[in-house]
C-alpha atoms as a PDB file:
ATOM      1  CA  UNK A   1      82.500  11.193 -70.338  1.00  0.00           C
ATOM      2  CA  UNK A   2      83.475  14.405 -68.484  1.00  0.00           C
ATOM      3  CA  UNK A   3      86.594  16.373 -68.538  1.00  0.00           C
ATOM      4  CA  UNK A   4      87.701  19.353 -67.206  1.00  0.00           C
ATOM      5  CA  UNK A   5      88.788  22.576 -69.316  1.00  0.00           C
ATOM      6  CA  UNK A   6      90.371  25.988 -67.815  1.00  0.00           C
ATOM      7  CA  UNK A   7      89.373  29.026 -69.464  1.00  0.00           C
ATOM      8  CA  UNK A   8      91.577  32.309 -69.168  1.00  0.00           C
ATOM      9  CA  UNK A   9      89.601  35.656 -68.659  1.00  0.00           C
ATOM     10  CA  UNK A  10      91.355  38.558 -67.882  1.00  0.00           C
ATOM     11  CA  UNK A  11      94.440  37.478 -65.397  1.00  0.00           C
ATOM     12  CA  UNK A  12      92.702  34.977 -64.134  1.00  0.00           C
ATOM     13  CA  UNK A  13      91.883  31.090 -65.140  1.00  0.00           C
ATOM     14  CA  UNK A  14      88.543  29.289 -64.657  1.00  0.00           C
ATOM     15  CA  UNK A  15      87.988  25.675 -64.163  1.00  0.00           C
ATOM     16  CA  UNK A  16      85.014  23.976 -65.956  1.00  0.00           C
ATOM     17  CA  UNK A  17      83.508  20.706 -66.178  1.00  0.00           C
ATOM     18  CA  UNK A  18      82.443  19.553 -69.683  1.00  0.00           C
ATOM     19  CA  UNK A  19      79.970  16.684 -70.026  1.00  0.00           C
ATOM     20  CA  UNK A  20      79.033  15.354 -73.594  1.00  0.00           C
ATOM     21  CA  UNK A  21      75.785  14.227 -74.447  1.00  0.00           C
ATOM     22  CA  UNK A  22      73.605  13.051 -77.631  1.00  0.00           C
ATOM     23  CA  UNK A  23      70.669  15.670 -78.186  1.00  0.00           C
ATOM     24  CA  UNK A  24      67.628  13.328 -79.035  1.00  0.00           C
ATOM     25  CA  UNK A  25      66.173  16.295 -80.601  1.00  0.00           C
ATOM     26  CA  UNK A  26      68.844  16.898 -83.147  1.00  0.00           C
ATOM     27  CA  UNK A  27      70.701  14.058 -82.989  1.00  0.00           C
ATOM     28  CA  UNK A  28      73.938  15.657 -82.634  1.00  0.00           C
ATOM     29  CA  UNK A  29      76.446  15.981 -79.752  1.00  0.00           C
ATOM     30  CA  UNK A  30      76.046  18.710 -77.321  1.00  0.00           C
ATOM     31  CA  UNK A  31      78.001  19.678 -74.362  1.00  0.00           C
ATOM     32  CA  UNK A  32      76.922  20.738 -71.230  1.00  0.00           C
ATOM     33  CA  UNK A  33      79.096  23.011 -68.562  1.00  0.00           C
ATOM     34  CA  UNK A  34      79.350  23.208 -64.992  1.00  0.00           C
ATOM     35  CA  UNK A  35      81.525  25.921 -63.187  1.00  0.00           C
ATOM     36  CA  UNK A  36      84.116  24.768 -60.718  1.00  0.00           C
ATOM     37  CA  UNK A  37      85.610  27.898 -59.099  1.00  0.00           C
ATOM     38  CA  UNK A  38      88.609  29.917 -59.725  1.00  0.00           C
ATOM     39  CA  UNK A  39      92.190  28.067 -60.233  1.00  0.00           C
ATOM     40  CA  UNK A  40      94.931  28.778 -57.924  1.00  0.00           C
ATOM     41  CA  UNK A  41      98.326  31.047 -59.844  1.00  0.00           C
ATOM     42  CA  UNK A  42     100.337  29.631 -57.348  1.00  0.00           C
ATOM     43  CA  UNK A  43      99.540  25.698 -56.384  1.00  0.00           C
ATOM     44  CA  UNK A  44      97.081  25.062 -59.425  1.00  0.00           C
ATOM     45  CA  UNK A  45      94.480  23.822 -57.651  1.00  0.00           C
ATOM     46  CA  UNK A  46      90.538  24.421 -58.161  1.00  0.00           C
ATOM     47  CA  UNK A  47      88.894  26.889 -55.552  1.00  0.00           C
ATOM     48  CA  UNK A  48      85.556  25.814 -55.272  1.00  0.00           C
ATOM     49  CA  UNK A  49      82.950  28.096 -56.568  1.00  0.00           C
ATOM     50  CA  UNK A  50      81.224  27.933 -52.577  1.00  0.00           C
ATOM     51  CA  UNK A  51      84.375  28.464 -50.751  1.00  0.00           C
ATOM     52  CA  UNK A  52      84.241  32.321 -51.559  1.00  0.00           C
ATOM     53  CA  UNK A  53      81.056  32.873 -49.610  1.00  0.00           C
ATOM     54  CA  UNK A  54      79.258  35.917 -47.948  1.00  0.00           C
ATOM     55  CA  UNK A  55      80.952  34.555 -44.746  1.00  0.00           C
ATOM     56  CA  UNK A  56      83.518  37.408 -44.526  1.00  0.00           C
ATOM     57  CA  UNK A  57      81.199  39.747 -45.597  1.00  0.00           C
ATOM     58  CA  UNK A  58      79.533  42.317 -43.830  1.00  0.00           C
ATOM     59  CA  UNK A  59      76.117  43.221 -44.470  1.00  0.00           C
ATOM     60  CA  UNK A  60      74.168  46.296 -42.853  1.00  0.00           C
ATOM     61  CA  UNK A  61      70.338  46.619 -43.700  1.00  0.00           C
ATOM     62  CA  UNK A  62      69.768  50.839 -41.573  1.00  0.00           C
ATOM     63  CA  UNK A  63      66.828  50.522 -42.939  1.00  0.00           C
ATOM     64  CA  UNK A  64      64.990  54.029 -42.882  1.00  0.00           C
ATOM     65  CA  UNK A  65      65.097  55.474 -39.654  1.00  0.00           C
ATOM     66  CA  UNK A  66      68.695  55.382 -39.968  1.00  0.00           C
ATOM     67  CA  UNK A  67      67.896  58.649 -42.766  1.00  0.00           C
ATOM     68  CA  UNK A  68      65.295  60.173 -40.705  1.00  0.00           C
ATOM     69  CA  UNK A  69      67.776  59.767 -37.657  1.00  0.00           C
ATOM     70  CA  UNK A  70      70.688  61.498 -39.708  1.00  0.00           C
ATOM     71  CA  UNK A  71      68.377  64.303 -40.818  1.00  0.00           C
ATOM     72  CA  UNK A  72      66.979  65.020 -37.471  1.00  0.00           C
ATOM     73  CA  UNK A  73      71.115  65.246 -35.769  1.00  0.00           C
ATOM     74  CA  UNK A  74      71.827  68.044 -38.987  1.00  0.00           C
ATOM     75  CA  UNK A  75      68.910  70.016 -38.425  1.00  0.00           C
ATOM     76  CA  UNK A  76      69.396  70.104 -34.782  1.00  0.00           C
ATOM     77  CA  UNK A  77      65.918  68.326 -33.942  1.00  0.00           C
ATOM     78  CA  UNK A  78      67.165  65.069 -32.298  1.00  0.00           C
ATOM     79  CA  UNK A  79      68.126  66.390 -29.154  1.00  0.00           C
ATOM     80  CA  UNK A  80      64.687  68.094 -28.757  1.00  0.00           C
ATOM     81  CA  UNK A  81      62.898  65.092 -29.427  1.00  0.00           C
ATOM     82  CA  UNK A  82      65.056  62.985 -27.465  1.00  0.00           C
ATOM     83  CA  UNK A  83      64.396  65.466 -24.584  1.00  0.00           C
ATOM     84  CA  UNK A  84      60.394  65.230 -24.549  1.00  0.00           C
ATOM     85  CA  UNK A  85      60.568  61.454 -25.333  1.00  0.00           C
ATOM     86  CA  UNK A  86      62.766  60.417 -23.333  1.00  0.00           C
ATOM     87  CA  UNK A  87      61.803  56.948 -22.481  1.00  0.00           C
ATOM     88  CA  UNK A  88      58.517  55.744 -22.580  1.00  0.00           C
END
C-alpha cells in the first residue's frame, strides 16, 4: 500500500511516495521512496518533478575558439588575420 508524505526542507515542502514492502532477506518491513516534485504554497498541489525541465534554459557550448577569438580582438591580432584570410 502506498501513501504519500510531504517533507519540509528549508521554506519549501516536498511530496513523496512511500511504498511498503517485506524484505525477504531480513524479514522485516522496509519502505521504499519515490520523489514527486515540489508542492505548491499557494494551491497545494504536487509539481511534478519533470515539469521544471531544461526547456527554459539556455545553454551555450563556445567551445574553444570562442577563447582564442577573445584573445586575438585584445591583443589586436584579429583584424590582421581577418585581413590576409579573408575568405577562402
Amino acid at each position: 500500500m502506498a501513501f504519500i508524505r510531504k517533507r519540509k526542507q528549508g521554506n519549501n515542502v516536498y511530496a513523496h511516495e512511500v511504498t511498503s514492502y517485506r524484505d525477504p532477506l531480513t524479514k522485516k518491513v522496509k519502505q521504499k521512496t519515490r520523489y514527486l516534485g515540489a508542492i505548491d504554497p499557494t494551491t497545494g498541489n504536487i509539481i511534478p518533478a519533470n515539469s521544471r525541465s531544461k526547456k527554459n534554459k539556455i545553454f551555450l557550448d563556445f567551445g574553444n575558439s570562442f577563447i582564442i577569438k577573445e584573445f586575438l580582438h585584445k591583443k589586436g591580432l584579429y583584424t590582421i588575420i581577418n585581413n590576409v584570410f579573408k575568405e577562402i
